[in-house]
N, C-alpha and C. Protein backbone atom coordinates (compact mmCIF):
# COMPACT_ATOMS: atom_id res chain seq x y z
N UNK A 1 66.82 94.28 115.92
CA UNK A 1 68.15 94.82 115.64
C UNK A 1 69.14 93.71 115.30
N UNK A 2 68.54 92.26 115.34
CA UNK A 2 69.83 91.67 115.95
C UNK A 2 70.08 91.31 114.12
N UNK A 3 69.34 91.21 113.20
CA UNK A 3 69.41 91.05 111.59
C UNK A 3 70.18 91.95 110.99
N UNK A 4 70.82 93.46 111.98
CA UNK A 4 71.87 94.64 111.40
C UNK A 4 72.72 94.16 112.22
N UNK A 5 72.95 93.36 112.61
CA UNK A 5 74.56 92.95 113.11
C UNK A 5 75.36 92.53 111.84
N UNK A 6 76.69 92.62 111.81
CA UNK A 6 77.57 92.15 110.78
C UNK A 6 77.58 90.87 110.76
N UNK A 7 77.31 90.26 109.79
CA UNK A 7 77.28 88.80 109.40
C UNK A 7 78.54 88.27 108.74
N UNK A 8 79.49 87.33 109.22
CA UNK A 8 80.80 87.24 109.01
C UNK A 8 81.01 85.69 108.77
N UNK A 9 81.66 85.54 107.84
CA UNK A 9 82.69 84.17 108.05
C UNK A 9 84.09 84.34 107.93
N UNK A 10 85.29 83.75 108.41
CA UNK A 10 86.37 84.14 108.93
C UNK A 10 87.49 82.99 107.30
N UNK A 11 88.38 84.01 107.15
CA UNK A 11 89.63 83.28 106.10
C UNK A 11 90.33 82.07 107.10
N UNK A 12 90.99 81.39 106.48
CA UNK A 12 91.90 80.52 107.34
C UNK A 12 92.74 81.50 108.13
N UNK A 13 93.43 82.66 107.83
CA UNK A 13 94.31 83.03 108.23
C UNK A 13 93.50 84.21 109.29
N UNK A 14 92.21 84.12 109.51
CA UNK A 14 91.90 84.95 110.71
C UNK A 14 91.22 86.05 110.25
N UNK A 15 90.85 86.50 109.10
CA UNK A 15 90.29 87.83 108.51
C UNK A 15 88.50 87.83 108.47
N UNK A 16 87.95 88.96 108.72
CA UNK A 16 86.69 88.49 108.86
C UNK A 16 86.19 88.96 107.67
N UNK A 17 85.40 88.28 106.86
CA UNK A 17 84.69 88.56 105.69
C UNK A 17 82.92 88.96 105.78
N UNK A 18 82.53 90.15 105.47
CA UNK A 18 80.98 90.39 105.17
C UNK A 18 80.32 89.31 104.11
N UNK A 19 79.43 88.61 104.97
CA UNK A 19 78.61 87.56 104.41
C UNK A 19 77.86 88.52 103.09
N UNK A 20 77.44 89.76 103.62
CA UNK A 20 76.49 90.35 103.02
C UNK A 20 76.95 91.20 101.55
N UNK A 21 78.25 91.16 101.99
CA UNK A 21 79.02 92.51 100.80
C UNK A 21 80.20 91.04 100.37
N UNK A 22 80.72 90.23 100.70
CA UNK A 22 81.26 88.99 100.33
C UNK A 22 82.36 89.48 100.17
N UNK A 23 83.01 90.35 100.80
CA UNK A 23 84.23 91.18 101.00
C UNK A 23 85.15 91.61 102.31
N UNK A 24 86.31 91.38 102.26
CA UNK A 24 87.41 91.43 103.60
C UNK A 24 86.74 92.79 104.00
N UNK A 25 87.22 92.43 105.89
CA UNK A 25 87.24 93.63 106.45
C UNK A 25 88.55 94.51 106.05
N UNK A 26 89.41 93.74 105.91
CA UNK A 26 90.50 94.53 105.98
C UNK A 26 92.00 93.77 104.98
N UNK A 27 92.67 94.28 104.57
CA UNK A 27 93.59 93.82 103.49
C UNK A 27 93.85 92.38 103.66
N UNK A 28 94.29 91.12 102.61
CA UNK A 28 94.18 90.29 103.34
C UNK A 28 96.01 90.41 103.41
N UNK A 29 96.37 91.30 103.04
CA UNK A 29 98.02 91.11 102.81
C UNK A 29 98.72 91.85 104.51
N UNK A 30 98.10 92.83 105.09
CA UNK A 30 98.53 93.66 105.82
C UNK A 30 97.32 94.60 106.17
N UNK A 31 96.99 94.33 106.66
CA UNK A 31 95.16 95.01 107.23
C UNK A 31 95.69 96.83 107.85
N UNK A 32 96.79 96.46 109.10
CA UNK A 32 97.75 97.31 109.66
C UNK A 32 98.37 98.73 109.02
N UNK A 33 98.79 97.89 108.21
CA UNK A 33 99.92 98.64 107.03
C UNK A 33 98.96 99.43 106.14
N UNK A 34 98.11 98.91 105.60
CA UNK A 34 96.92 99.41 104.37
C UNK A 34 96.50 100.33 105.19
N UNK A 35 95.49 100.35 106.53
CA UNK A 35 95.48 101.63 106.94
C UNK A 35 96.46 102.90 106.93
N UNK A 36 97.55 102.46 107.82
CA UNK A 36 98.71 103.63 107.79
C UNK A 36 98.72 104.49 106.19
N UNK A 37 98.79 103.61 105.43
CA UNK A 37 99.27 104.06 104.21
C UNK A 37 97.90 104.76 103.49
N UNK A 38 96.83 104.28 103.25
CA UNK A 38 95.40 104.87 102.65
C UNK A 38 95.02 105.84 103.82
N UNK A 39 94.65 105.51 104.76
CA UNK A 39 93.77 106.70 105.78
C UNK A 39 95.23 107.79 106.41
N UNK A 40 95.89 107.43 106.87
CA UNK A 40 96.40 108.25 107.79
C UNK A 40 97.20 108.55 106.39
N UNK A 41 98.56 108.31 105.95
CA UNK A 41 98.90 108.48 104.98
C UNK A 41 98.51 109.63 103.82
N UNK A 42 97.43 109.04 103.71
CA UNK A 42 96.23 109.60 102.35
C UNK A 42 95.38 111.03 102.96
N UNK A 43 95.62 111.30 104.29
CA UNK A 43 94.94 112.30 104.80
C UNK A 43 96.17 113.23 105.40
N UNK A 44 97.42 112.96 105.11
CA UNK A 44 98.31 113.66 105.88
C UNK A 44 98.80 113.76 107.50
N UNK A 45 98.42 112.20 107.56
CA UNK A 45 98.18 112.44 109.28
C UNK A 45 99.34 111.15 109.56
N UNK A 46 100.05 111.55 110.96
CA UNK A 46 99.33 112.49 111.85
C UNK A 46 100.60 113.97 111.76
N UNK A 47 101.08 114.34 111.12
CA UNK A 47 101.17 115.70 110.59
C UNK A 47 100.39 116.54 110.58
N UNK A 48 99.05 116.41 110.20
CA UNK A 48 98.24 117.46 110.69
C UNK A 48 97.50 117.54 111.83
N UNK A 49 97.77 116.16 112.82
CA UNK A 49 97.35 116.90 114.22
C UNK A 49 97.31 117.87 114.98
N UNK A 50 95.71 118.72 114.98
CA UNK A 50 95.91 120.18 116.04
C UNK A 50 95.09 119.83 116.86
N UNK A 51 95.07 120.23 118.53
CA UNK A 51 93.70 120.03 119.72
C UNK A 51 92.53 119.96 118.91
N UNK A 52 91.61 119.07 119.10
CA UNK A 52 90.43 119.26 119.02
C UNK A 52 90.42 118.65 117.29
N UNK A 53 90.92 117.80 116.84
CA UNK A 53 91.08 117.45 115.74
C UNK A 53 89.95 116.18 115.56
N UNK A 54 89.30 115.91 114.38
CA UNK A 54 87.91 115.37 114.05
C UNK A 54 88.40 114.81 113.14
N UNK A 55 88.29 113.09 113.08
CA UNK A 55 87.83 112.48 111.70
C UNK A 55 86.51 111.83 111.93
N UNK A 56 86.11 111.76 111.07
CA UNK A 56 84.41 111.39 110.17
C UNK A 56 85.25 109.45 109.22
N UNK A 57 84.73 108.82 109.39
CA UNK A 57 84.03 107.71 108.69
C UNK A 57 82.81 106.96 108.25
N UNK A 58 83.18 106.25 107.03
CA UNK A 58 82.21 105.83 106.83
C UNK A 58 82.55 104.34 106.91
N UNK A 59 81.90 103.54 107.54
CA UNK A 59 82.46 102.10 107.81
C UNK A 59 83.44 101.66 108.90
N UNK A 60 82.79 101.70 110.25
CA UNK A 60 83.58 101.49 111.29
C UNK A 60 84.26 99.97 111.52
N UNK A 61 83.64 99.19 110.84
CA UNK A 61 84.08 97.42 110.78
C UNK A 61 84.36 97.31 111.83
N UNK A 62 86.09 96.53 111.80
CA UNK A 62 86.56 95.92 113.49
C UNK A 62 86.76 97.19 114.41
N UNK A 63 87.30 98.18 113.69
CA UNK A 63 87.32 99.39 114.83
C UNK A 63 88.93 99.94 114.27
N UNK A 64 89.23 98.99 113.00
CA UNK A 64 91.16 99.15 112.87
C UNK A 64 91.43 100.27 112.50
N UNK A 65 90.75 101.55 111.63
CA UNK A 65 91.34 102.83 111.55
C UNK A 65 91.19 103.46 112.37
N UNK A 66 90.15 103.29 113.39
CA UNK A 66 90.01 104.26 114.56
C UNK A 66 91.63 104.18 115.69
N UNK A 67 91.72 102.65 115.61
CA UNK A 67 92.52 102.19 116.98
C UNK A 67 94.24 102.59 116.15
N UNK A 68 94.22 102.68 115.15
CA UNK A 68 95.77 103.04 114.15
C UNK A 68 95.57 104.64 114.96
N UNK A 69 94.69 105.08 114.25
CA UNK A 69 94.71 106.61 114.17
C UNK A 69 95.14 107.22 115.85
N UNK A 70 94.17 106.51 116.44
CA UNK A 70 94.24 106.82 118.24
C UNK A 70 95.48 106.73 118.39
N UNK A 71 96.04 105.55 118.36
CA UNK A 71 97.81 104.90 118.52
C UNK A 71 98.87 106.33 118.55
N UNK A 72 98.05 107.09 117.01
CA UNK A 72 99.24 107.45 116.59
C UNK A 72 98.64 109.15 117.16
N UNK A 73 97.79 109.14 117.51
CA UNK A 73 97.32 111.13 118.17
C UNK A 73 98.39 110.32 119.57
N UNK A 74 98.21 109.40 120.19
CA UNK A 74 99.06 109.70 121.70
C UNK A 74 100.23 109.57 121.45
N UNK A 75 100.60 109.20 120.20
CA UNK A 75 102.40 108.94 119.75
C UNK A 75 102.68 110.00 120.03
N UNK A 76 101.67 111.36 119.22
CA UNK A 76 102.16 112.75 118.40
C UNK A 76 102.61 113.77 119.80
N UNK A 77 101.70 112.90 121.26
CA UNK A 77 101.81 113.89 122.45
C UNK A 77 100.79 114.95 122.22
N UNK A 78 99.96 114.72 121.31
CA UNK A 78 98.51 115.50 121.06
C UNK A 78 98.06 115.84 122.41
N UNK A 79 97.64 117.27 123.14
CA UNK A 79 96.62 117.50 124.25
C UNK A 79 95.60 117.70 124.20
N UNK A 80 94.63 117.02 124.94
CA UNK A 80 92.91 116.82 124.61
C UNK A 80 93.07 115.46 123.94
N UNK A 81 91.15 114.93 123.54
CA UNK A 81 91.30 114.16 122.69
C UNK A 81 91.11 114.53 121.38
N UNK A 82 90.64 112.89 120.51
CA UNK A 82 90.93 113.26 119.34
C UNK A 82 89.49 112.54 119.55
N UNK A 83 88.88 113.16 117.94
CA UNK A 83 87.46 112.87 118.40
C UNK A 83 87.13 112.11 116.79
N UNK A 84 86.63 111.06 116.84
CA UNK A 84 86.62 110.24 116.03
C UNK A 84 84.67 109.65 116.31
N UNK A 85 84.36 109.73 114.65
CA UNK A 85 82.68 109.83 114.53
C UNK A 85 82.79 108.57 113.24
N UNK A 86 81.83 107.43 113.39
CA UNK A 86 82.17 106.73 112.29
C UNK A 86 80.56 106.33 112.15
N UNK A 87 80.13 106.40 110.89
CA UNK A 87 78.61 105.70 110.14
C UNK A 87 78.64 104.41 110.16
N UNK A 88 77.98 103.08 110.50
CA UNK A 88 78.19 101.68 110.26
C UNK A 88 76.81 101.50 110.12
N UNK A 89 76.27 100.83 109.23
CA UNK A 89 74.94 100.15 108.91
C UNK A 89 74.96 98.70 110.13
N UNK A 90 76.02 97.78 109.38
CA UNK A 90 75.92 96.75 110.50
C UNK A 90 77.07 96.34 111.38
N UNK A 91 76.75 97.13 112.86
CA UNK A 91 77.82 96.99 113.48
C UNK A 91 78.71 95.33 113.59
N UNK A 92 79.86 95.49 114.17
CA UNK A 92 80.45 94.05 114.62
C UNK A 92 79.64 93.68 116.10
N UNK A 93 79.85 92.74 116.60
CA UNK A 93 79.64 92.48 118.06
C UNK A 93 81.48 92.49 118.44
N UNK A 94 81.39 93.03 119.70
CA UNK A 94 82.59 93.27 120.72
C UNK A 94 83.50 91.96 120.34
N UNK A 95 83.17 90.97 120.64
CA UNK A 95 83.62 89.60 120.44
C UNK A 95 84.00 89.19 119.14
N UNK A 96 83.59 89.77 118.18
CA UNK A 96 84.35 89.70 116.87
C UNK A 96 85.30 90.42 116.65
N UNK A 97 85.14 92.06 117.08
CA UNK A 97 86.35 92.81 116.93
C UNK A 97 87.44 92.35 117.70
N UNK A 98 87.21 91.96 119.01
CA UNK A 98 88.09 91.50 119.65
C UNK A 98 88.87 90.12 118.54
N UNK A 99 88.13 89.17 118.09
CA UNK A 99 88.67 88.22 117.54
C UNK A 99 89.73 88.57 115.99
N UNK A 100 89.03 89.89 115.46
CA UNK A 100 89.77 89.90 114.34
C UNK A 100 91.19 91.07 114.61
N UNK A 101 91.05 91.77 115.37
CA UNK A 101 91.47 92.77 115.86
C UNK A 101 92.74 91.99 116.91
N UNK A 102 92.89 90.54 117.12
CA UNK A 102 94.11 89.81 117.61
C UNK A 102 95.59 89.39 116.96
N UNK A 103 94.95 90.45 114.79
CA UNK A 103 95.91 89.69 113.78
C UNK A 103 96.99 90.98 114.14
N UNK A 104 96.54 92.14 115.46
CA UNK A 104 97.46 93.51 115.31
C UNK A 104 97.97 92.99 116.70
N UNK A 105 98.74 92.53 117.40
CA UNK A 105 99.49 93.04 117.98
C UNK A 105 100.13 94.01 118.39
N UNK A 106 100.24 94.99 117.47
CA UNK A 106 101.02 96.12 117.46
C UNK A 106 99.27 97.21 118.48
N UNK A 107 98.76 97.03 118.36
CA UNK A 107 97.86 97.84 118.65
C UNK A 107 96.95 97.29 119.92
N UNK A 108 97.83 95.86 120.76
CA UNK A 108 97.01 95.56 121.81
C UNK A 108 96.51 96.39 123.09
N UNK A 109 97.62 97.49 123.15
CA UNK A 109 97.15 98.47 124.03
C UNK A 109 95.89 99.34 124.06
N UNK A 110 95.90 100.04 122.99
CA UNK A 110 94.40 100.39 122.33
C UNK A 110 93.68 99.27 122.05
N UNK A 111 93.43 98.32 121.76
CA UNK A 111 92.70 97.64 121.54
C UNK A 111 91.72 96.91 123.32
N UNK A 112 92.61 96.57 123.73
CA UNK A 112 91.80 96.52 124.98
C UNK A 112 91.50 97.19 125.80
N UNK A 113 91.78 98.54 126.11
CA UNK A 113 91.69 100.09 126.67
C UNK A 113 90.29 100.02 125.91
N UNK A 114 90.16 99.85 124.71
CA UNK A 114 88.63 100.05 123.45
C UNK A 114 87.69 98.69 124.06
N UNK A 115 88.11 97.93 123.90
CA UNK A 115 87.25 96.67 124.35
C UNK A 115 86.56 96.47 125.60
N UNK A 116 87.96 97.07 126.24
CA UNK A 116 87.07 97.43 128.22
C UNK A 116 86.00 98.15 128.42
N UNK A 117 85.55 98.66 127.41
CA UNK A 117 84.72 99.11 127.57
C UNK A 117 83.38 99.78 126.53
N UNK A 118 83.95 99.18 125.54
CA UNK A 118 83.28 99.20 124.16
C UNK A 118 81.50 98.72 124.46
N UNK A 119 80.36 99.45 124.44
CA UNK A 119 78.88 98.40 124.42
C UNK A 119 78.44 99.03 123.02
N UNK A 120 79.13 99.70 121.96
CA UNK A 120 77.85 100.49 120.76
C UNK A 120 78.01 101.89 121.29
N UNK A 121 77.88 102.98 120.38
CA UNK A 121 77.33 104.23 120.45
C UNK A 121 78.08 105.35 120.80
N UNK A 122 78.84 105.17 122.44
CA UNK A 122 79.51 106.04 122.35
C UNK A 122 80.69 105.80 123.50
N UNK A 123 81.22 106.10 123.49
CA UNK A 123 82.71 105.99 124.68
C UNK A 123 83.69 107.03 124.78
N UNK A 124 84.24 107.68 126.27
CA UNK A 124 85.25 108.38 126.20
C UNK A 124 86.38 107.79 126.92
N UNK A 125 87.67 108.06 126.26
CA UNK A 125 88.96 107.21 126.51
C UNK A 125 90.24 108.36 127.11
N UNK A 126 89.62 109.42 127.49
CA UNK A 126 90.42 110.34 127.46
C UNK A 126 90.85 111.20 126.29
N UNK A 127 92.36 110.52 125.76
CA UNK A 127 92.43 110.91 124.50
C UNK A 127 91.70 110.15 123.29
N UNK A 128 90.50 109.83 123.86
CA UNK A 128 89.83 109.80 122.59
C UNK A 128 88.08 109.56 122.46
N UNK A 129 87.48 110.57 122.22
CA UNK A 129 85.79 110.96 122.37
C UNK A 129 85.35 109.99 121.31
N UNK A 130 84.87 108.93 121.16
CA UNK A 130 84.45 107.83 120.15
C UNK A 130 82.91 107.73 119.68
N UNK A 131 82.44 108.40 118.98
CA UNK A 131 80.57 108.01 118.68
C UNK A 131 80.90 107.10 117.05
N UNK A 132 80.28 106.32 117.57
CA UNK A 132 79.69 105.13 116.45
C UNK A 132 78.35 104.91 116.22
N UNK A 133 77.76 105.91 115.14
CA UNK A 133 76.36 106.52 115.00
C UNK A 133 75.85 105.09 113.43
N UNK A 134 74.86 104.44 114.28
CA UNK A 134 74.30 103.50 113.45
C UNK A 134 73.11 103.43 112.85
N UNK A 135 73.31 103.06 111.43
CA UNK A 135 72.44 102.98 110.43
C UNK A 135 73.10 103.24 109.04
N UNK A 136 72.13 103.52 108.16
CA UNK A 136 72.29 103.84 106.67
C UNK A 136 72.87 105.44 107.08
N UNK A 137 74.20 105.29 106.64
CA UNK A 137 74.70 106.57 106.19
C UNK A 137 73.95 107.77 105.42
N UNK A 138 73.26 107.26 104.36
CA UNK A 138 72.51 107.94 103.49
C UNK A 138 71.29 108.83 104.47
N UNK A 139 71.19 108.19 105.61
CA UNK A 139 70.37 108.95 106.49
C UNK A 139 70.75 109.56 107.72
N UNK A 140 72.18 108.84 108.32
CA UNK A 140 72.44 109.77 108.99
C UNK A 140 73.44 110.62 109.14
N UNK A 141 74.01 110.49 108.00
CA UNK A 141 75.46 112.07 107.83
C UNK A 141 74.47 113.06 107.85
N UNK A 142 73.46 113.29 107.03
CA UNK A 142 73.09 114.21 106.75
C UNK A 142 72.17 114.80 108.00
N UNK A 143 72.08 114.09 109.30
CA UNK A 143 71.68 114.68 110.40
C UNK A 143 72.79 115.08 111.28
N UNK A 144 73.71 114.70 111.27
CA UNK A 144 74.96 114.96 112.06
C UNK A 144 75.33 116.14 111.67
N UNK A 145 75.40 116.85 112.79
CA UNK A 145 75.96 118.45 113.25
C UNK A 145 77.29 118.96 112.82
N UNK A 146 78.11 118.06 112.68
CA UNK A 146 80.00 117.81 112.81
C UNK A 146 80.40 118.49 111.66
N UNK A 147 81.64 118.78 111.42
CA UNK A 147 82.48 118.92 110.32
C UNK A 147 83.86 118.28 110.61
N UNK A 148 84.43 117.43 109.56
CA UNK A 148 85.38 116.71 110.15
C UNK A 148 86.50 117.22 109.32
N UNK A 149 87.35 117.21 109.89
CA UNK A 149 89.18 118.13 109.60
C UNK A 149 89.59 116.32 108.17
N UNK A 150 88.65 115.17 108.82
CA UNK A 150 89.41 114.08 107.61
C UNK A 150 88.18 113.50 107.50
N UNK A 151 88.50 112.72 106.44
CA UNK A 151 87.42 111.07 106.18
C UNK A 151 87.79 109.97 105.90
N UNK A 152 87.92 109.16 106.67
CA UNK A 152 88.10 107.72 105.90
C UNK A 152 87.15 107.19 105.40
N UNK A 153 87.20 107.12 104.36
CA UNK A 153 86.23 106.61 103.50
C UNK A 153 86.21 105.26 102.92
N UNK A 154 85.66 104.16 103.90
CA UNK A 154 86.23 102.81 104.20
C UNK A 154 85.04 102.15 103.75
N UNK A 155 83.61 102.09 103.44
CA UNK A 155 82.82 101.01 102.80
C UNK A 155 83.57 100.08 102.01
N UNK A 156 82.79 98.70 102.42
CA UNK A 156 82.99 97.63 100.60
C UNK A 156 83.05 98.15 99.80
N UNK A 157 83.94 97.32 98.83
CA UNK A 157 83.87 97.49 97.74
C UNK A 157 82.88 98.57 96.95
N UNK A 158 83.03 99.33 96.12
CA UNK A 158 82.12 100.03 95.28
C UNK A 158 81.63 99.20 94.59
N UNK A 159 81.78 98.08 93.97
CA UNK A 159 81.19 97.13 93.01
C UNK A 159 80.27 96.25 94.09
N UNK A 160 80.42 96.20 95.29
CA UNK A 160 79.57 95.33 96.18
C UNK A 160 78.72 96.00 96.91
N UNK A 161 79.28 97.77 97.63
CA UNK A 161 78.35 98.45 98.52
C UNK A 161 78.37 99.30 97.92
N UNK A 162 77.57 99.84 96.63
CA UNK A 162 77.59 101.03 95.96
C UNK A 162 76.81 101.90 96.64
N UNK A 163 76.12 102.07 97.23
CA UNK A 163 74.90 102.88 98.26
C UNK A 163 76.02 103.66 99.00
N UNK A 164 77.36 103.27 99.56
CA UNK A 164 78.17 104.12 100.34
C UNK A 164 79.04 104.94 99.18
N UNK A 165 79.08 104.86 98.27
CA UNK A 165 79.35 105.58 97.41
C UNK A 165 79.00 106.65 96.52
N UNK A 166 77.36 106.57 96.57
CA UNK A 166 76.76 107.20 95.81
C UNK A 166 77.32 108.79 95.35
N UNK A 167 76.79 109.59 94.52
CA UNK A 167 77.02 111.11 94.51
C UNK A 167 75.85 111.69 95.28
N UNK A 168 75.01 111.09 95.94
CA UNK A 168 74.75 112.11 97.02
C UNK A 168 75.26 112.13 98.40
N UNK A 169 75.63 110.92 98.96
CA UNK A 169 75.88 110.66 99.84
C UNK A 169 77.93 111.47 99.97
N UNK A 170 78.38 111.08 98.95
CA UNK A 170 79.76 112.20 98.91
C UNK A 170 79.76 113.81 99.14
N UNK A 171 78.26 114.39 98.00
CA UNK A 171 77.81 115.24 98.89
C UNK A 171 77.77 115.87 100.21
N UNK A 172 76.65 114.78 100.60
CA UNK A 172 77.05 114.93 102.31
C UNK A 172 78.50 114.97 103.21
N UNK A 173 79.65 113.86 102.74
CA UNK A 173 80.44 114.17 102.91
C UNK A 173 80.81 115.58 102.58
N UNK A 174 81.39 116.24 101.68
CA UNK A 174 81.81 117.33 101.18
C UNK A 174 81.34 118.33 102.59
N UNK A 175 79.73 118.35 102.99
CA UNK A 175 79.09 119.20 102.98
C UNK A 175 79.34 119.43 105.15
N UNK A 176 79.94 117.95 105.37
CA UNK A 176 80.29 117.74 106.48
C UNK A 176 82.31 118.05 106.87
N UNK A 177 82.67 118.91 105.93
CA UNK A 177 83.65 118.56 105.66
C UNK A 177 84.45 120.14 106.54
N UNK A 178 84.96 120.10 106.83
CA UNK A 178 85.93 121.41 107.26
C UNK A 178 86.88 121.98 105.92
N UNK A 179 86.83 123.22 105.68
CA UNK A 179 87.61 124.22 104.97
C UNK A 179 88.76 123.65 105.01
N UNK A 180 89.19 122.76 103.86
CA UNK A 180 90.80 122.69 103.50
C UNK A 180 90.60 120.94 103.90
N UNK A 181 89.40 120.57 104.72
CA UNK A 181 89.47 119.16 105.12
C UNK A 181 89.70 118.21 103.91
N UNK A 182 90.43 116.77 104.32
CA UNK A 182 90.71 116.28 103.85
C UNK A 182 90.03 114.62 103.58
N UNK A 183 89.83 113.55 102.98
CA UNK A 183 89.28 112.51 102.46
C UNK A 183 90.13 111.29 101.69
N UNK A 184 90.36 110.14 102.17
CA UNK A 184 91.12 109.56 101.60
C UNK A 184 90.23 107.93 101.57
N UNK A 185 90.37 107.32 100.49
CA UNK A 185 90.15 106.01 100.11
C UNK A 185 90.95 105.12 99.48
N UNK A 186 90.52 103.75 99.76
CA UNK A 186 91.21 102.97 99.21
C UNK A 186 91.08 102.43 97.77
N UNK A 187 90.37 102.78 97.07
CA UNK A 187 89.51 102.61 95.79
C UNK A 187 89.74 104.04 94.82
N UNK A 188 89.98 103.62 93.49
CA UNK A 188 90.12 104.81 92.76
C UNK A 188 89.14 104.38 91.51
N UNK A 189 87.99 103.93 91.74
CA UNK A 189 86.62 103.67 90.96
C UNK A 189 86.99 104.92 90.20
N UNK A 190 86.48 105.59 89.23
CA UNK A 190 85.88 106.57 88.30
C UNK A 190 85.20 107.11 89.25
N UNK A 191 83.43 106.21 88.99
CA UNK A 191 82.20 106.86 89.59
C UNK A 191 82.77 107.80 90.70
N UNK A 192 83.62 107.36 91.74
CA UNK A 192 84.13 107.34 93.77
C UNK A 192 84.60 109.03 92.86
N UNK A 193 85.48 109.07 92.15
CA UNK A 193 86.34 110.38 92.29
C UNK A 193 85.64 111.38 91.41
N UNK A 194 85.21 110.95 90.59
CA UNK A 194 84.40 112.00 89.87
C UNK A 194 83.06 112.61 90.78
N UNK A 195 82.60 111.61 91.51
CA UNK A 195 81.32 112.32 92.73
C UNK A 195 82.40 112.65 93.52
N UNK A 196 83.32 112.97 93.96
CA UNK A 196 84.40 113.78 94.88
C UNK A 196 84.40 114.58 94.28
N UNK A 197 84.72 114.90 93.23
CA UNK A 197 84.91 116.39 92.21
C UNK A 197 83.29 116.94 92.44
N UNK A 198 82.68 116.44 91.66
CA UNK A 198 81.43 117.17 91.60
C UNK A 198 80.93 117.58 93.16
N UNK A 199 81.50 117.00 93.56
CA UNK A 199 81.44 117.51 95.87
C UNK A 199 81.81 118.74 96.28
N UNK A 200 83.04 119.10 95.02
CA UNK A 200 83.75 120.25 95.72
C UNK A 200 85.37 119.95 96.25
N UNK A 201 85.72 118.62 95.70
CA UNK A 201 86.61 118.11 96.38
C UNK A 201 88.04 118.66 95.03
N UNK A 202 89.16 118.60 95.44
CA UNK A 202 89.93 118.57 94.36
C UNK A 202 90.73 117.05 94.39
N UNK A 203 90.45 116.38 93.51
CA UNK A 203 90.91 114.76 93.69
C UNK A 203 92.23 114.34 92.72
N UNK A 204 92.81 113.70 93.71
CA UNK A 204 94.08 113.33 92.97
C UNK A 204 93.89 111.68 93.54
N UNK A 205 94.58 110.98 92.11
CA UNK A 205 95.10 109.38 91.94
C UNK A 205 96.57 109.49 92.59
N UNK A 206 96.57 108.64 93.65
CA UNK A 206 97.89 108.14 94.01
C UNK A 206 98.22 106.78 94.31
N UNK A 207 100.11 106.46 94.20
CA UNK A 207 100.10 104.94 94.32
C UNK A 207 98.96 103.88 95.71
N UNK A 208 98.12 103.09 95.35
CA UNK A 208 97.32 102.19 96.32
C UNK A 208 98.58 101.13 97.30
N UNK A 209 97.60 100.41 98.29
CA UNK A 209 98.27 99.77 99.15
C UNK A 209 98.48 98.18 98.45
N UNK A 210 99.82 97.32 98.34
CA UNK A 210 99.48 95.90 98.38
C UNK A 210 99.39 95.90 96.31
N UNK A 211 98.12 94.93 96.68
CA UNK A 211 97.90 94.73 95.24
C UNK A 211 96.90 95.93 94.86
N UNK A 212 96.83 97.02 95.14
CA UNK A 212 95.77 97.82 94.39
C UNK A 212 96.78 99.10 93.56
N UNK A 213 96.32 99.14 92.39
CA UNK A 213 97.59 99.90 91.79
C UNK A 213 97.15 101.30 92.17
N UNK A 214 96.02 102.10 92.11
CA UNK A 214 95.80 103.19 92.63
C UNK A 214 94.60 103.38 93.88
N UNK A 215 95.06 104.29 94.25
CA UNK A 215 94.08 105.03 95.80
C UNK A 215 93.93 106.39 95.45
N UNK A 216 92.58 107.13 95.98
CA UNK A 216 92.38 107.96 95.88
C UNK A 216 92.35 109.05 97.20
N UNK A 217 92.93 110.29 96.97
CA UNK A 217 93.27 111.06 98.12
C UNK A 217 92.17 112.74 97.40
N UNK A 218 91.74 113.56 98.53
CA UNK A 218 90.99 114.73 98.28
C UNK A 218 91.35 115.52 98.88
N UNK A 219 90.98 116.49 98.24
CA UNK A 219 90.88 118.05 99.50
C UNK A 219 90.05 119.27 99.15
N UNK A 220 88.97 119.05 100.04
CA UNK A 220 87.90 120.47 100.02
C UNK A 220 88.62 121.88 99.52
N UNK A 221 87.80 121.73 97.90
CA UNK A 221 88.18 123.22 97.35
C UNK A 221 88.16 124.19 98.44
């Protein structure tokens, strides 16, 4: 197992980079901010927080859309948790998330509440039921039971991790998807939105985070 761990070298300024995909975990301008604005933002949230509310990812990295999103269900005074399911081929080790996951401040509360007790797989936080189901996506969305109300749809690059992109694997998304559910990315590739359409999705281009001029946002016909 220990060759599917995330293989990383770090920017001067603290960002962890995939040796394997040769690409940031996370914006190098505002890692923070780029979430808010692509996932939560791009999915309508947390406006559409109801009990018992589900997002689905693909690409759990340091853990930063999960620990934004959490932040902001206990902002909302949400009751119950919020139940958050993410696909990762190669997880981080604890000790890296912890290390890259030090550029948020804003999120040290969740972040070590997550760390206290973080080992892989699965954790409950109260308000928040956490499974981090590992391997090739391509094999295990399509065993997972779930339907998720969102998606962050967070892989590398499409030009570097095209396998998380594919049109079957969006499929699966689609197919894991809740009535009216929603899907948001940071990438507005062609290939990415046109396999959203052909999913079932209705896809719209909107302004991106930073330097990316467009992002792409969905919603289950």
């Amino acid at each position: 197992m220990a060759d599917q761990r995330a293989k990383l070298t770090w920017t001067e300024d603290k960002v962890p980079v995939s040796e394997r995909f040769d690409d940031p975990y996370f914006s190098l301008q505002n890692g923070l901010e780029e979430t808010r604005h692509v996932f939560l933002a791009g999915n309508d949230l947390p406006a559409r927080f109801t009990p018992g509310f589900q997002i689905a990812e693909l690409g759990f990295g340091t853990g930063l859309n999960m620990l934004t999103a959490w932040s902001e269900w206990e902002r909302s005074g949400q009751a119950g948790p919020l139940h958050f399911i993410s696909f990762e081929a190669f997880p981080m080790a604890p000790a890296d998330m912890a290390r890259a996951l030090t550029a948020f401040p804003e999120l040290a509360d969740w972040r070590d509440r997550f760390l206290a007790v973080w080992q892989g797989g699965a954790c409950d936080l109260g308000t928040l039921r956490l499974e981090v189901i590992e391997g090739d996506a391509r094999q295990t969305l399509p065993a997972w039971a779930g339907q998720a109300d969102a998606w962050f749809l967070d892989g590398f690059s499409p030009a570097k991790n095209p396998e998380l992109w594919g049109a079957d694997l969006l499929h699966e998304v689609a197919n894991h998807t809740a009535p009216s559910g929603t899907a948001a990315t940071y990438t507005a590739a062609g290939f990415v939105r046109r396999g959203l359409e052909d999913a079932g999705f209705t896809v719209t281009r909107s302004p991106g985070f930073g330097r990316k001029r467009h992002m792409t946002r969905a919603i289950k016909a």
